[in-house]
N, C-alpha and C. Protein backbone atom coordinates (compact mmCIF):
# COMPACT_ATOMS: atom_id res chain seq x y z
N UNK A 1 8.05 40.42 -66.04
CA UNK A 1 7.03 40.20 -65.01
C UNK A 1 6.80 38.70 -64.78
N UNK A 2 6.66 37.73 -65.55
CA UNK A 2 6.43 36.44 -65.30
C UNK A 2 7.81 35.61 -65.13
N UNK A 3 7.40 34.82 -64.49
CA UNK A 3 9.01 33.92 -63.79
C UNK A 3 9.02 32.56 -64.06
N UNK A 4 9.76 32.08 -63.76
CA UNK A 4 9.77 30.13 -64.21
C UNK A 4 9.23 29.60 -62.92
N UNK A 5 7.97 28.90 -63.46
CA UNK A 5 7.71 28.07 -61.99
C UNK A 5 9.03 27.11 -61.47
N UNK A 6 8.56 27.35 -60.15
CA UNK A 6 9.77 26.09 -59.14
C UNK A 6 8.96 25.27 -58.46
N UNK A 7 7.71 25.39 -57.95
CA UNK A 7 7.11 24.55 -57.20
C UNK A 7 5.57 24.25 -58.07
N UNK A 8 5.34 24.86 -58.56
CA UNK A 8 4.05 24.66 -59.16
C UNK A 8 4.27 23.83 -60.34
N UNK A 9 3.64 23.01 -61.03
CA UNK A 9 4.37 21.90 -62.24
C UNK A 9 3.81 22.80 -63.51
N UNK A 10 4.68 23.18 -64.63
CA UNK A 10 4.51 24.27 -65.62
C UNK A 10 2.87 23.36 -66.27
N UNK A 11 3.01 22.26 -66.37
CA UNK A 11 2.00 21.56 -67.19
C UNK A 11 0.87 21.65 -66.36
N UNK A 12 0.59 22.70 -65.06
CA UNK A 12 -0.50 23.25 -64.94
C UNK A 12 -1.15 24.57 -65.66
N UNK A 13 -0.50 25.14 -65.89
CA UNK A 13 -0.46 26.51 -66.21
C UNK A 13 -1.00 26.20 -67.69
N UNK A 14 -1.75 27.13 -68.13
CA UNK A 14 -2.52 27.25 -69.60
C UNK A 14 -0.75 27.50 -70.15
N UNK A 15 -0.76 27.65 -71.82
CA UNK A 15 0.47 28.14 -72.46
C UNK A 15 0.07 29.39 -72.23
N UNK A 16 -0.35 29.97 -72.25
CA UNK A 16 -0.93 31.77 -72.76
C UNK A 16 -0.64 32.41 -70.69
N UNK A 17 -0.81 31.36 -69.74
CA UNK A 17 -0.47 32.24 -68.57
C UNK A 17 0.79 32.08 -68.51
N UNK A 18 0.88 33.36 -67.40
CA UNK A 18 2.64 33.50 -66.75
C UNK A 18 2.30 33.71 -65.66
N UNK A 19 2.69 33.29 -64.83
CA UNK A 19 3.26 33.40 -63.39
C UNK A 19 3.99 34.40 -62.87
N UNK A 20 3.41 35.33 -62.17
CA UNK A 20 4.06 36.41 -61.72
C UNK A 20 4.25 35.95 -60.27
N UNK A 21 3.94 35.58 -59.39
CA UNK A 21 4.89 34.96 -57.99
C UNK A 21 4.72 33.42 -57.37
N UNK A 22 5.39 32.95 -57.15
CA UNK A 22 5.27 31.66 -56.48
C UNK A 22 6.11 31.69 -55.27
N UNK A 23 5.65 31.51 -54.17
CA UNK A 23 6.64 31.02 -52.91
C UNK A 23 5.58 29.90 -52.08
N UNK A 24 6.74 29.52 -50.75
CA UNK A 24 6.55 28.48 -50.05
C UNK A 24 6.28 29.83 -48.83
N UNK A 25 5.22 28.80 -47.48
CA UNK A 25 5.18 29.67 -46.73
C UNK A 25 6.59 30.12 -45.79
N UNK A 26 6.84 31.06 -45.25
CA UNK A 26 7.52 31.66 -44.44
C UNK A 26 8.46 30.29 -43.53
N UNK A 27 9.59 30.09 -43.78
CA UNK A 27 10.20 29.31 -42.76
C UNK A 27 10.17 29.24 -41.24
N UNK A 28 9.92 30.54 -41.22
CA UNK A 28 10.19 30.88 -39.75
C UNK A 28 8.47 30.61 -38.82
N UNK A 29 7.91 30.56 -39.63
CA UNK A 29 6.33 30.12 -39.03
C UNK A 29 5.90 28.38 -38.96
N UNK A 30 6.99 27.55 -40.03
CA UNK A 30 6.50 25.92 -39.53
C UNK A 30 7.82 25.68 -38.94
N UNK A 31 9.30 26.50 -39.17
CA UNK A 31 9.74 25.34 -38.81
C UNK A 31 10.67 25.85 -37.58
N UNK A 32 10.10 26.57 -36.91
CA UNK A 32 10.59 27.33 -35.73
C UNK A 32 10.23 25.80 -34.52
N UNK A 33 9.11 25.10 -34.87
CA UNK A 33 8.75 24.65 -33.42
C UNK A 33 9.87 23.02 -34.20
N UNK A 34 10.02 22.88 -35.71
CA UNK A 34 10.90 21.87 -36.19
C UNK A 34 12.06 22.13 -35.81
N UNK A 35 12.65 23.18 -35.07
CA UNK A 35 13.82 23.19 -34.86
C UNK A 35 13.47 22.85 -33.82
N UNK A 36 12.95 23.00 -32.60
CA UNK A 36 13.20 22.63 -31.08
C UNK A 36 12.87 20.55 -31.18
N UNK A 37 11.78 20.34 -32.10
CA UNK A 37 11.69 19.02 -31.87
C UNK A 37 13.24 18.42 -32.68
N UNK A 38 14.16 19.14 -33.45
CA UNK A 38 15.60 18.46 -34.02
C UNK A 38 16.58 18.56 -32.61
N UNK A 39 16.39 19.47 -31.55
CA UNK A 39 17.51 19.74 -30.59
C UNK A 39 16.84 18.59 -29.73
N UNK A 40 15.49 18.36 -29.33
CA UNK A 40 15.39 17.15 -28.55
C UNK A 40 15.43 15.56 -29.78
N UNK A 41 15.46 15.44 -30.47
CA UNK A 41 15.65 14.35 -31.32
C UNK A 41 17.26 13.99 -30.59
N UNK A 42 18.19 15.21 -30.94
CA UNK A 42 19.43 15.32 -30.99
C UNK A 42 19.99 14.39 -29.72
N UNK A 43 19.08 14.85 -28.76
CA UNK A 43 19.90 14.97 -26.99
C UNK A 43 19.20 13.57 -27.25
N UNK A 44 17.70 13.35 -27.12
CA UNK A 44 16.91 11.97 -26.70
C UNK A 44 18.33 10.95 -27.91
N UNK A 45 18.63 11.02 -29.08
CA UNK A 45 19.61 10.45 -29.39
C UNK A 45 20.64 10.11 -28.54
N UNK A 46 21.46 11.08 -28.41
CA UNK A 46 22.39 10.70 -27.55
C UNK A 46 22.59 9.72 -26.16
N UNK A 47 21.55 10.48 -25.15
CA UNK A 47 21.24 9.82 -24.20
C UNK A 47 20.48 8.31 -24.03
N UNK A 48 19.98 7.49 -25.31
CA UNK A 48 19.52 6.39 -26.07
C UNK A 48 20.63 5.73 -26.24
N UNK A 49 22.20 6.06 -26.94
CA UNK A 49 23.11 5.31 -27.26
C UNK A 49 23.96 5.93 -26.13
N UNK A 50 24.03 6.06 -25.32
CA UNK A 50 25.22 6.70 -24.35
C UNK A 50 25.87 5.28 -23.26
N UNK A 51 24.44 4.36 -22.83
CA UNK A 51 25.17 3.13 -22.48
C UNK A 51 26.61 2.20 -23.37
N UNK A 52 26.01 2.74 -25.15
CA UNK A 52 27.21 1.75 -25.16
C UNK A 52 28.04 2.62 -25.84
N UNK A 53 27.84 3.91 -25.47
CA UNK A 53 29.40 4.62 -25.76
C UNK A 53 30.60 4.34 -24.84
N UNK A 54 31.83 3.86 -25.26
CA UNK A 54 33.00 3.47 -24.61
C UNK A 54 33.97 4.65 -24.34
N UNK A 55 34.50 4.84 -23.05
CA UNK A 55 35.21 5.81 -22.32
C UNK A 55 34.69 7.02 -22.22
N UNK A 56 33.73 7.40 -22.51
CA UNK A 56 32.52 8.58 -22.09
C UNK A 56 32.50 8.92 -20.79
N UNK A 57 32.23 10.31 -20.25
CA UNK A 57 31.93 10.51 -19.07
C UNK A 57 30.77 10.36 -18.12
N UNK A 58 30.38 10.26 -17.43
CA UNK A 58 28.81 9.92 -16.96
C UNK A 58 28.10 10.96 -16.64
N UNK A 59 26.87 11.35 -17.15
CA UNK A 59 26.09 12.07 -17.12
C UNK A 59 25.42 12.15 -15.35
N UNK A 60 25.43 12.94 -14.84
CA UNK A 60 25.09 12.89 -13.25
C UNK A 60 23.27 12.47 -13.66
N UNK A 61 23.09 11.26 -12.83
CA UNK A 61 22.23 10.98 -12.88
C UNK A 61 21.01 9.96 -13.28
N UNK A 62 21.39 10.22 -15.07
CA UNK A 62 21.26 9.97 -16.44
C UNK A 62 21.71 8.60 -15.93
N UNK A 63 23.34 8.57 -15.93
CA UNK A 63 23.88 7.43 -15.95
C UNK A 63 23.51 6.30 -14.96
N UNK A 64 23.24 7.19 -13.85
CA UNK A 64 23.19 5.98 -12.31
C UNK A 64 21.65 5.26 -13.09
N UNK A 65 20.34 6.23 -13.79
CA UNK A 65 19.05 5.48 -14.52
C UNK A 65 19.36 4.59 -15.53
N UNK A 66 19.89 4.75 -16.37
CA UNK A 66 20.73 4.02 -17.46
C UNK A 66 20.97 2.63 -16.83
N UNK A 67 22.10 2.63 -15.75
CA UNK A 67 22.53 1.51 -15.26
C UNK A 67 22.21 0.78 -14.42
N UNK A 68 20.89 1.38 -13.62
CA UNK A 68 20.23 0.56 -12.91
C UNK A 68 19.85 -0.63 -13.21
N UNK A 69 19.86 -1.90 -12.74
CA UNK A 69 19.33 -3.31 -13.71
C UNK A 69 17.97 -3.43 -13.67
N UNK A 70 17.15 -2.65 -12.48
CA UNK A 70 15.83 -2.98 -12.46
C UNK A 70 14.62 -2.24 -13.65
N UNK A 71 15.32 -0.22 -13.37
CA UNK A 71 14.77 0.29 -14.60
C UNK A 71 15.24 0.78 -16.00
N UNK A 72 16.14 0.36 -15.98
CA UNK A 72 17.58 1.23 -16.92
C UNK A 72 17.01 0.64 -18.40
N UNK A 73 16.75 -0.31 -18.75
CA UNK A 73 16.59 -0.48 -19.72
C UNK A 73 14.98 0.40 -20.36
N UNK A 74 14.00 0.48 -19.08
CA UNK A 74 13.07 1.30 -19.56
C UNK A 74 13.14 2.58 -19.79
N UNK A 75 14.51 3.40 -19.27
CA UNK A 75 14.62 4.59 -19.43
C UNK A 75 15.19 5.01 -20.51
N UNK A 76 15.93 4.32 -21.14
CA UNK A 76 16.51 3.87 -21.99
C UNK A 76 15.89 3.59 -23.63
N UNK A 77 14.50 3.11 -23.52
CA UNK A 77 13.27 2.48 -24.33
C UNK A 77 12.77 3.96 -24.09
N UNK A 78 12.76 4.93 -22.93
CA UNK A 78 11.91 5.91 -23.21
C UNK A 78 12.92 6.99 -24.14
N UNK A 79 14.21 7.25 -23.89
CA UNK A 79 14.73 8.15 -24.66
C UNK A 79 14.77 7.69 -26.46
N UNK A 80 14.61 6.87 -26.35
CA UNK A 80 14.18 6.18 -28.05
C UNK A 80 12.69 6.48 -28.21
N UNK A 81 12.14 6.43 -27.60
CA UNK A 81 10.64 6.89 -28.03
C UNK A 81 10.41 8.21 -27.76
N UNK A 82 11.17 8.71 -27.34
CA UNK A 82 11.20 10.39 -27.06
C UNK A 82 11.92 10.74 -28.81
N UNK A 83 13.31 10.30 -29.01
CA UNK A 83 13.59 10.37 -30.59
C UNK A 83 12.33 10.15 -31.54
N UNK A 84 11.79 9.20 -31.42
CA UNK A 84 10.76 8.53 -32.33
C UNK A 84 9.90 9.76 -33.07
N UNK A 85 9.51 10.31 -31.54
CA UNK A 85 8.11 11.44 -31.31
C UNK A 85 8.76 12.81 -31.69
N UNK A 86 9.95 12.73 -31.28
CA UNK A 86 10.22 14.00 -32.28
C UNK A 86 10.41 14.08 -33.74
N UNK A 87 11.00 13.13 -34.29
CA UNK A 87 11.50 13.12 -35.51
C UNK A 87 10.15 13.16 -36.28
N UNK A 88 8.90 12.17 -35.61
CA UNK A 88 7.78 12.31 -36.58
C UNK A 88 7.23 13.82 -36.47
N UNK A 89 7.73 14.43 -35.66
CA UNK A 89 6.83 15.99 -35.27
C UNK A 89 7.64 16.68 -36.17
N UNK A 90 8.99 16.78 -36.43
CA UNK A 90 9.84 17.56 -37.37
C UNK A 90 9.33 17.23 -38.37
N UNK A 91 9.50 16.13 -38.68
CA UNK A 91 9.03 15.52 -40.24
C UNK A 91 7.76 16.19 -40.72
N UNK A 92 6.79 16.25 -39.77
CA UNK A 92 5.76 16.50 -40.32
C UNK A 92 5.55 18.17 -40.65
N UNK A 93 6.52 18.92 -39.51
CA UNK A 93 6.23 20.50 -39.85
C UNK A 93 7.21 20.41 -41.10
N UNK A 94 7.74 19.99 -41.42
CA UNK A 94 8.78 19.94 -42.90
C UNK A 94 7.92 19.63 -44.07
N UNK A 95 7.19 19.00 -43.67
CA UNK A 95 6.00 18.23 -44.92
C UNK A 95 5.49 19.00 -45.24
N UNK A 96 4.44 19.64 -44.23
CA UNK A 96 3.96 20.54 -44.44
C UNK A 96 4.33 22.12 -45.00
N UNK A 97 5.46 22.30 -44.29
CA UNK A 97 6.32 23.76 -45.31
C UNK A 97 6.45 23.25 -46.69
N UNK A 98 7.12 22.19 -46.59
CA UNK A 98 7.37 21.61 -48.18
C UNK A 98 7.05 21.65 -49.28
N UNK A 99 5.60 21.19 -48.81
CA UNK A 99 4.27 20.77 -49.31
C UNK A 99 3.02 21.81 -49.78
N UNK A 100 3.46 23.48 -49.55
CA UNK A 100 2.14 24.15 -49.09
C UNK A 100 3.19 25.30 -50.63
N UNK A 101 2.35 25.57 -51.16
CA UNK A 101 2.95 26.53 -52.37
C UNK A 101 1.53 27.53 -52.65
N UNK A 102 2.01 28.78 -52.53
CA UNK A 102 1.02 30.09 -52.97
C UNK A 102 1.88 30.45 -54.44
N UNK A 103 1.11 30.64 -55.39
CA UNK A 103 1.44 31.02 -56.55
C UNK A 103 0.22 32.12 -57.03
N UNK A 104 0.42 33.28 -57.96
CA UNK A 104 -0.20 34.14 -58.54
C UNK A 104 0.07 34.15 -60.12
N UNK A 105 -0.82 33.92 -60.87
CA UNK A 105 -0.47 33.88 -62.45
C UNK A 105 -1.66 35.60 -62.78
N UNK A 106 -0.89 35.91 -64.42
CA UNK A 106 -1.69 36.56 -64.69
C UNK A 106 -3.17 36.29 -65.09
N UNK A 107 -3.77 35.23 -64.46
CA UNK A 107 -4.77 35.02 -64.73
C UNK A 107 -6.18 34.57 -63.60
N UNK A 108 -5.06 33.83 -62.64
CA UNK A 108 -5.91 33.08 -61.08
C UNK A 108 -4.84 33.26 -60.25
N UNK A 109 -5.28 32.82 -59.24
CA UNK A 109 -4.43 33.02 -57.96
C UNK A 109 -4.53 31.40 -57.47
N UNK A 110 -3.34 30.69 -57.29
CA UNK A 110 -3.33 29.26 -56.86
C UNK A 110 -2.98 28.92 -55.80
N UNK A 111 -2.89 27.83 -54.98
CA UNK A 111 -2.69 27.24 -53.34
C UNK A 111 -2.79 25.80 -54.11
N UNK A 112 -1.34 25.49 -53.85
CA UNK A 112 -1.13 23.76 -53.39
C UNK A 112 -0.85 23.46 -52.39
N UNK A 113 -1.36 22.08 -51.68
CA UNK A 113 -1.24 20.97 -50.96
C UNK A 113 -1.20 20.16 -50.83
N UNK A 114 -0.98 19.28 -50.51
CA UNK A 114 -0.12 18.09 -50.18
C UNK A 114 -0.76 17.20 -49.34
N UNK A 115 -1.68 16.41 -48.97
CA UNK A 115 -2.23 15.75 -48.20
C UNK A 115 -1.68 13.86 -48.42
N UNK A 116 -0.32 13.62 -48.02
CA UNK A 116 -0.02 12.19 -47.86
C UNK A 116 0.09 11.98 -48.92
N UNK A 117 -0.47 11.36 -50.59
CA UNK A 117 -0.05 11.33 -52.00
C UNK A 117 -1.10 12.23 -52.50
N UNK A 118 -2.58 12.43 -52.30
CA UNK A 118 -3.33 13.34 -52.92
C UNK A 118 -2.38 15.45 -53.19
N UNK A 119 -2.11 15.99 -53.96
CA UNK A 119 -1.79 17.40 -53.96
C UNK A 119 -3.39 17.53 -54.77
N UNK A 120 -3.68 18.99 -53.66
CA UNK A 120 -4.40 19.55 -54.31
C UNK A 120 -4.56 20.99 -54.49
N UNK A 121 -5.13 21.27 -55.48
CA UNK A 121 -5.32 22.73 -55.90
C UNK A 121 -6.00 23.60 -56.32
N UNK A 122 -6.48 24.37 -55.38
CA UNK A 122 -7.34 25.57 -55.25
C UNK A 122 -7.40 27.18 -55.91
N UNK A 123 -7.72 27.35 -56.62
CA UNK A 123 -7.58 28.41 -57.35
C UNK A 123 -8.84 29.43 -57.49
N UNK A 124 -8.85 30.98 -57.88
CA UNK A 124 -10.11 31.97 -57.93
C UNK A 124 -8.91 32.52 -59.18
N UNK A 125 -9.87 32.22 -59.95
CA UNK A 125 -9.94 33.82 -61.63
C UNK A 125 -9.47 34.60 -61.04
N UNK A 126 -8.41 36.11 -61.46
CA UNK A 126 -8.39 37.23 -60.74
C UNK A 126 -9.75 37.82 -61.37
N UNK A 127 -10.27 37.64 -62.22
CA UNK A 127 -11.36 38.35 -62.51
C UNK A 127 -12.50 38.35 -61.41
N UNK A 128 -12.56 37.15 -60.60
CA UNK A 128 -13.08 37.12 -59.88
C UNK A 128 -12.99 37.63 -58.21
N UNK A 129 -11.64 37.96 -58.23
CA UNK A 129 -11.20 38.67 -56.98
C UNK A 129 -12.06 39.73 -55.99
N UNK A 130 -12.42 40.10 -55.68
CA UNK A 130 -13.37 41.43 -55.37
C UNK A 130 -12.44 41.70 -54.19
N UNK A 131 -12.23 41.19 -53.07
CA UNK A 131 -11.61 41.41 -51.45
C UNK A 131 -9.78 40.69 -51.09
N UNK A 132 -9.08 42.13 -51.18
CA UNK A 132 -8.32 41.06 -50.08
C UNK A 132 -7.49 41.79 -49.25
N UNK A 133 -7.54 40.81 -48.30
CA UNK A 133 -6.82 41.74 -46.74
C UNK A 133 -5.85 40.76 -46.56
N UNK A 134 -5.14 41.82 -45.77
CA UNK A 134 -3.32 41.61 -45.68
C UNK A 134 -3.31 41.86 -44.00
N UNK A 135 -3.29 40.48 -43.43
CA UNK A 135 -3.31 40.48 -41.47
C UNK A 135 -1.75 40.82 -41.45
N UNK A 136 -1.07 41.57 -40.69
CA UNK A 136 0.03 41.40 -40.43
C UNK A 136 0.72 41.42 -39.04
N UNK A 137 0.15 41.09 -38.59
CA UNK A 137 0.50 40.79 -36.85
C UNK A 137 1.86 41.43 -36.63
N UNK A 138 2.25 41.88 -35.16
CA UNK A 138 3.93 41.94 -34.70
C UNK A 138 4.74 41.25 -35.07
N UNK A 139 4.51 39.81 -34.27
CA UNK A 139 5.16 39.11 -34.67
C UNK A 139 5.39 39.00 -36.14
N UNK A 140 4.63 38.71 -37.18
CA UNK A 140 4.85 38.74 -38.58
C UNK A 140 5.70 40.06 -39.48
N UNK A 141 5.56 40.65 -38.33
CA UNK A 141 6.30 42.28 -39.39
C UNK A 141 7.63 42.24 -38.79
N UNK A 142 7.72 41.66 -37.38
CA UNK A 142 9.25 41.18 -37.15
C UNK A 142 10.03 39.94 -37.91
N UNK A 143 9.08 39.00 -38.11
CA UNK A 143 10.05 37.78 -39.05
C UNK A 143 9.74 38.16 -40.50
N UNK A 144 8.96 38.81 -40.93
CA UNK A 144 8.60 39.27 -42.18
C UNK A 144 7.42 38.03 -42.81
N UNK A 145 6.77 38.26 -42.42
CA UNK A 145 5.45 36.84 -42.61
C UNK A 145 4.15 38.25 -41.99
N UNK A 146 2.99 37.55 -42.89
CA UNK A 146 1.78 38.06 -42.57
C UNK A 146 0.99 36.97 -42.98
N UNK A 147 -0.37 37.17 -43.21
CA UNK A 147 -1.49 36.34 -43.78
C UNK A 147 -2.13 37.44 -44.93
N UNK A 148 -2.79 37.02 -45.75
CA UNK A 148 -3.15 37.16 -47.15
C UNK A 148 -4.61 36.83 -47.11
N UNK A 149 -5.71 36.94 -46.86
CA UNK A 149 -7.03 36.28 -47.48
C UNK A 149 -7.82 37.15 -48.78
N UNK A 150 -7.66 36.01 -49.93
CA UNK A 150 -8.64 36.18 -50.75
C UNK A 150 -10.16 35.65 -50.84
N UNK A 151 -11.09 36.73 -51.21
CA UNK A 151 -12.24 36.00 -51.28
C UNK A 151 -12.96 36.96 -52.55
N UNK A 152 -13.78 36.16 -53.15
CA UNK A 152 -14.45 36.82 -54.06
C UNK A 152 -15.78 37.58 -53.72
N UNK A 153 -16.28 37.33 -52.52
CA UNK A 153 -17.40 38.91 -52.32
C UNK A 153 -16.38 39.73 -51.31
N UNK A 154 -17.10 40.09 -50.58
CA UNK A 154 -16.91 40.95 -49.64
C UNK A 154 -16.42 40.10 -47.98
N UNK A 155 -15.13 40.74 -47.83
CA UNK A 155 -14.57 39.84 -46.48
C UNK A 155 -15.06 40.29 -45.47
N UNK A 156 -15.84 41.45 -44.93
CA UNK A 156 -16.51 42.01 -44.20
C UNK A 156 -18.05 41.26 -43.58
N UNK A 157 -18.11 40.76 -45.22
CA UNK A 157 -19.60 39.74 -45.36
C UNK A 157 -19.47 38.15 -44.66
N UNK A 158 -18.19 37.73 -44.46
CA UNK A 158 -18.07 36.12 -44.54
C UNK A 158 -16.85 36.20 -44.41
N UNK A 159 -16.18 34.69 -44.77
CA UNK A 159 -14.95 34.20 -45.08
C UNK A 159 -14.68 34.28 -45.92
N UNK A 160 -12.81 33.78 -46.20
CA UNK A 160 -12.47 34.59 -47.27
C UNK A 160 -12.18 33.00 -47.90
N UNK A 161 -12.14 32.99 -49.23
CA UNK A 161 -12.29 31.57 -50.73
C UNK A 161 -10.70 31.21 -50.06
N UNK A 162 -9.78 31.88 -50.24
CA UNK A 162 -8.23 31.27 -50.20
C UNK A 162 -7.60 32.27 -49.11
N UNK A 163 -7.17 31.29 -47.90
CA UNK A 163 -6.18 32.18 -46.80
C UNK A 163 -4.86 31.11 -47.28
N UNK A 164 -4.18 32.80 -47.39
CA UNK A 164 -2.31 32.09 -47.14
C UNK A 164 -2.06 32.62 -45.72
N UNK A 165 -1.30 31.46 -45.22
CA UNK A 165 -0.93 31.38 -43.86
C UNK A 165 0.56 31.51 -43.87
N UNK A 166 1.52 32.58 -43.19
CA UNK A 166 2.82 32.99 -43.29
C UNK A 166 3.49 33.27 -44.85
N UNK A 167 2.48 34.29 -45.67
CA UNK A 167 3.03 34.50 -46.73
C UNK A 167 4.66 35.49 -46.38
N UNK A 168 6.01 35.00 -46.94
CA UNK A 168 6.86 35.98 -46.68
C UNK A 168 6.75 36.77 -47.55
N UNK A 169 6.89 38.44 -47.04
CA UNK A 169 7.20 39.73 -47.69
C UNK A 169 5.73 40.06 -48.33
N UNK A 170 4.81 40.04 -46.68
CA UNK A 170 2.74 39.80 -47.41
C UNK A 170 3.20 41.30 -48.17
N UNK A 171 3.69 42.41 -47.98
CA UNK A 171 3.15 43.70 -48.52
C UNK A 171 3.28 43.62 -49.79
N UNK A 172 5.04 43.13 -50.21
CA UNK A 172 4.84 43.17 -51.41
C UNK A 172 4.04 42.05 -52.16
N UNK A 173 3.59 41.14 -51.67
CA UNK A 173 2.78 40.36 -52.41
C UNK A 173 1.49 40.29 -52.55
N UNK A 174 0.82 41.44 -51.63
CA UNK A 174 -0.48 42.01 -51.62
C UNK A 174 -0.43 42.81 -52.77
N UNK A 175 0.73 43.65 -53.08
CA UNK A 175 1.02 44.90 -54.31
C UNK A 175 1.27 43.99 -55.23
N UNK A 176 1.76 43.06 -55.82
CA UNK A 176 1.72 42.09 -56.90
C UNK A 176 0.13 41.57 -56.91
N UNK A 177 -0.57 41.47 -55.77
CA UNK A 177 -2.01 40.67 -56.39
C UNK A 177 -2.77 42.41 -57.23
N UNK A 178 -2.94 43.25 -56.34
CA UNK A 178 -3.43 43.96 -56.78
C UNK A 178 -2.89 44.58 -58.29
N UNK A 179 -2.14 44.44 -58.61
CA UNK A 179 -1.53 45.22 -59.78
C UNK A 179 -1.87 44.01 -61.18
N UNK A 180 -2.33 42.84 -60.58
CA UNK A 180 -2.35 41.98 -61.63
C UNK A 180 -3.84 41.84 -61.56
N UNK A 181 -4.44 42.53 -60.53
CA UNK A 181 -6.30 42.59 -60.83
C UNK A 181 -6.25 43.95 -61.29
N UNK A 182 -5.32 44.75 -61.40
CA UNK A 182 -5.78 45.98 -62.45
C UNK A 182 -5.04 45.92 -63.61
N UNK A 183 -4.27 44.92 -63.82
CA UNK A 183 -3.97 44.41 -65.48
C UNK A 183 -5.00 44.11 -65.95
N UNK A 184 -5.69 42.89 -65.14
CA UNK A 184 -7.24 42.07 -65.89
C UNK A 184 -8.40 43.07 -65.95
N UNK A 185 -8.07 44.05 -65.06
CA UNK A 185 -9.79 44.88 -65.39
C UNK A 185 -9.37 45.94 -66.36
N UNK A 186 -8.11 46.64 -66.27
CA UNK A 186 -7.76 47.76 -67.28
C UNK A 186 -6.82 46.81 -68.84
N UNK A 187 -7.02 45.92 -69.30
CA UNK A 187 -6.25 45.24 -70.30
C UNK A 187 -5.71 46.63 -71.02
N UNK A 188 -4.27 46.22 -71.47
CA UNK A 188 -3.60 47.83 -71.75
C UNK A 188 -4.30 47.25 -73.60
């Protein structure tokens, strides 16, 4: 039942817990919009160095802006700042996938983050568990991603202490939380 942490650092964990799941959120929920800002990085690249590509064909258009002497060089300054703005937008949905770790021990339930050099980490006792609901939207039951909120009263009452956002495979990891809050209340 317990596994080797990969993202969580073991020298968090008491000696006496084990870790029964750790994942990163769902790929397909940060880095779906990181792929469209890598295909315009790609092109705004190209079309940035295309003046001094040698024996190239000319882009209808592109090229006559490019070579204009009056604006060419600004159009030119804009497809580099079009790269710029994407790469920081990829970068950052990457950071953030990177950066974001749901873990379950037999003992608490954990959430790391990553905020620039601060990581921080949020945790509830399972003893303390009382509520948790499993959102699973269309979309999420087609890429296999849902949402997860734990809270220790009642989610009906308020908000919930810890939301995971694009947990992959929420069902079975709703059936792993629950089975490890009836380890802690039924101790065999």
């Amino acid at each position: 039942m317990a596994i080797e942490p990969k993202h969580i650092p073991k020298k968090f964990l008491s000696s006496d817990e084990n870790l029964v799941f750790e994942s990163r959120q769902s790929a397909w929920f940060r880095m779906k919009s990181a792929a469209l800002y890598l295909i315009i990085e790609a092109v705004a690249l190209v079309l940035f160095i295309w003046p001094w590509m040698t024996g190239v064909a000319d882009i209808p258009y592109v090229s006559d802006w490019l070579a204009d002497p009056d604006y060419g060089d600004y159009v030119q300054m804009a497809f580099g700042a079009l790269f710029f703005l994407a790469f920081i937008l990829s970068s950052y949905k990457w950071w953030i996938w990177s950066n974001t770790v749901y873990a379950v021990t037999d003992e608490r339930v954990i959430t790391q983050t990553r905020k620039w050099l601060a990581k921080t980490y949020r945790f509830i006792p399972v003893t303390q568990i009382e509520d948790v609901r499993l959102v699973h939207p269309v979309s999420g039951r087609i890429l296999r991603y849902g949402t997860i909120e734990i809270s220790t009263g009642s989610l009906e009452a308020g908000k919930a202490d810890i939301t995971w956002l694009a947990v992959p495979s929420p069902m079975t990891v709703s059936r792993i939380l629950e089975e490890v809050m009836d380890v802690r209340d039924k101790p065999v």
